[in-house]
Protein backbone atom coordinates (compact mmCIF):
# COMPACT_ATOMS: atom_id res chain seq x y z
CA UNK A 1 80.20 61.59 109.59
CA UNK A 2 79.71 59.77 107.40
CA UNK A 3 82.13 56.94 107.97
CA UNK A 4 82.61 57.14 103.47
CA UNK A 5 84.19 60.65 104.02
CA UNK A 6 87.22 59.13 106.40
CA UNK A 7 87.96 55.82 104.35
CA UNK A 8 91.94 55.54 104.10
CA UNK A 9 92.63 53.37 101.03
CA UNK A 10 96.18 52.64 102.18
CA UNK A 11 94.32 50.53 105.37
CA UNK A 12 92.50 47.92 104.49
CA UNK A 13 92.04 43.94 104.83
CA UNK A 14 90.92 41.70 102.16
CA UNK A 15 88.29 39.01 102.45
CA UNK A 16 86.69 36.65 99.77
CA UNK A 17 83.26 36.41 98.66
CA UNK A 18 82.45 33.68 100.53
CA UNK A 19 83.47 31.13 104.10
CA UNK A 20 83.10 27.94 101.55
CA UNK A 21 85.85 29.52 99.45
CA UNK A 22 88.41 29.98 102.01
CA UNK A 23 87.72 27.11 103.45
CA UNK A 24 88.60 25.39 100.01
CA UNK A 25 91.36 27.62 99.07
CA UNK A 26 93.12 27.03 102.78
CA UNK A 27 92.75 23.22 102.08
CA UNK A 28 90.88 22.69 105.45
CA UNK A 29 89.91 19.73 106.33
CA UNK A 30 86.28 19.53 107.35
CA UNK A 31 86.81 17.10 110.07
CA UNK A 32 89.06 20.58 111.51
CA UNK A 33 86.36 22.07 111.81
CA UNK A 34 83.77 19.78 113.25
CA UNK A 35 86.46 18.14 115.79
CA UNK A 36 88.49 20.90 116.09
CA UNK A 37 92.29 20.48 116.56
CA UNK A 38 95.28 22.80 118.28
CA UNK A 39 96.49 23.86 114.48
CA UNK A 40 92.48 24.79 113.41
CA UNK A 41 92.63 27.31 116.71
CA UNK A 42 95.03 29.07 114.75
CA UNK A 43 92.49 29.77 111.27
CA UNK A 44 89.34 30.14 113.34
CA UNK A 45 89.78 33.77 114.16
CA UNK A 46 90.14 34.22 110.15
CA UNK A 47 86.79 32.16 109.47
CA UNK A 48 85.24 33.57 111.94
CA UNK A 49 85.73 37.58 110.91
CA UNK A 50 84.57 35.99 107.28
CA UNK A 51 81.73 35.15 108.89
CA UNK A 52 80.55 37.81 110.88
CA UNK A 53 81.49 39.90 107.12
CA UNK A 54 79.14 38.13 105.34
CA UNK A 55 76.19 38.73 107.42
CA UNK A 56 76.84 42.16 107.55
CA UNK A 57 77.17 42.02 104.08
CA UNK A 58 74.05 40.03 103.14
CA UNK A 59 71.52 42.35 105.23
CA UNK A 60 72.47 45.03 103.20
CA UNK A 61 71.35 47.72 105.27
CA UNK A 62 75.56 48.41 105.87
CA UNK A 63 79.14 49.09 104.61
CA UNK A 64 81.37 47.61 106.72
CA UNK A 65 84.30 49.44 107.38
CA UNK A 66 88.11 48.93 108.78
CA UNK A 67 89.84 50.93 111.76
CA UNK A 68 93.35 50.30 112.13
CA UNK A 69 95.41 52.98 114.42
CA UNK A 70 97.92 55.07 113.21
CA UNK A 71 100.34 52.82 114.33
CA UNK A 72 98.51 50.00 113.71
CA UNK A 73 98.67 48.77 117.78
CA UNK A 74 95.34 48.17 117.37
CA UNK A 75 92.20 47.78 114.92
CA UNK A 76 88.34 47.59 114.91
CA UNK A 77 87.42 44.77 112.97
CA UNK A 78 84.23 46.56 111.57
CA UNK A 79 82.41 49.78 111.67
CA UNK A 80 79.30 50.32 111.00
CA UNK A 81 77.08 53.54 110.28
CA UNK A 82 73.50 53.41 111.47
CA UNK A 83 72.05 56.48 111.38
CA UNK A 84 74.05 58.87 113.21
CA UNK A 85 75.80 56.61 115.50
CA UNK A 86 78.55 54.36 114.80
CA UNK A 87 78.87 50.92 116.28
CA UNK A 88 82.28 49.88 116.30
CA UNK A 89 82.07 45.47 115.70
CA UNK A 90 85.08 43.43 117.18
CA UNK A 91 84.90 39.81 116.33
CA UNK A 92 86.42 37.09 118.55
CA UNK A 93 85.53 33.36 118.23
């Protein structure tokens, strides 16, 4: 504790600012998304963790943070601090 004290800045994953943008920079067709198609399957994970960023983002009230094991057979999509407990946040669409 803190989860700031353990951050590794050789494991990370990058995300953009916002869903609209990678959804415009991956060229995705809208109608993808509404009617969904065996190829879109493939993205939704990504859109989805973009997602679930965002919101934890927006509130504010936490940092998320990446796990990824030592080697890397595994990883937490987020952690989370909240108070003295950590709430580990795997994403799955």
């Amino acid at each position: 504790m803190p989860l700031k004290a353990y951050i590794d800045f050789a494991a990370f994953k990058l995300y953009l600012v916002d869903i609209g943008l990678l959804g415009a920079l991956s060229e995705l067709d809208s109608g993808s998304i509404m009617n969904g198609n065996a190829i879109f399957t493939e993205f939704k994970g990504a859109l989805t963790e973009q997602y679930v960023l965002q919101e934890l983002v927006a509130n504010k009230k936490y940092t998320p943070f990446y796990y990824s094991g030592e080697k890397s057979t595994y990883e937490t999509d987020f952690l989370i601090q909240r108070g003295s407990g950590i709430i580990p946040i795997e994403v799955k669409e």
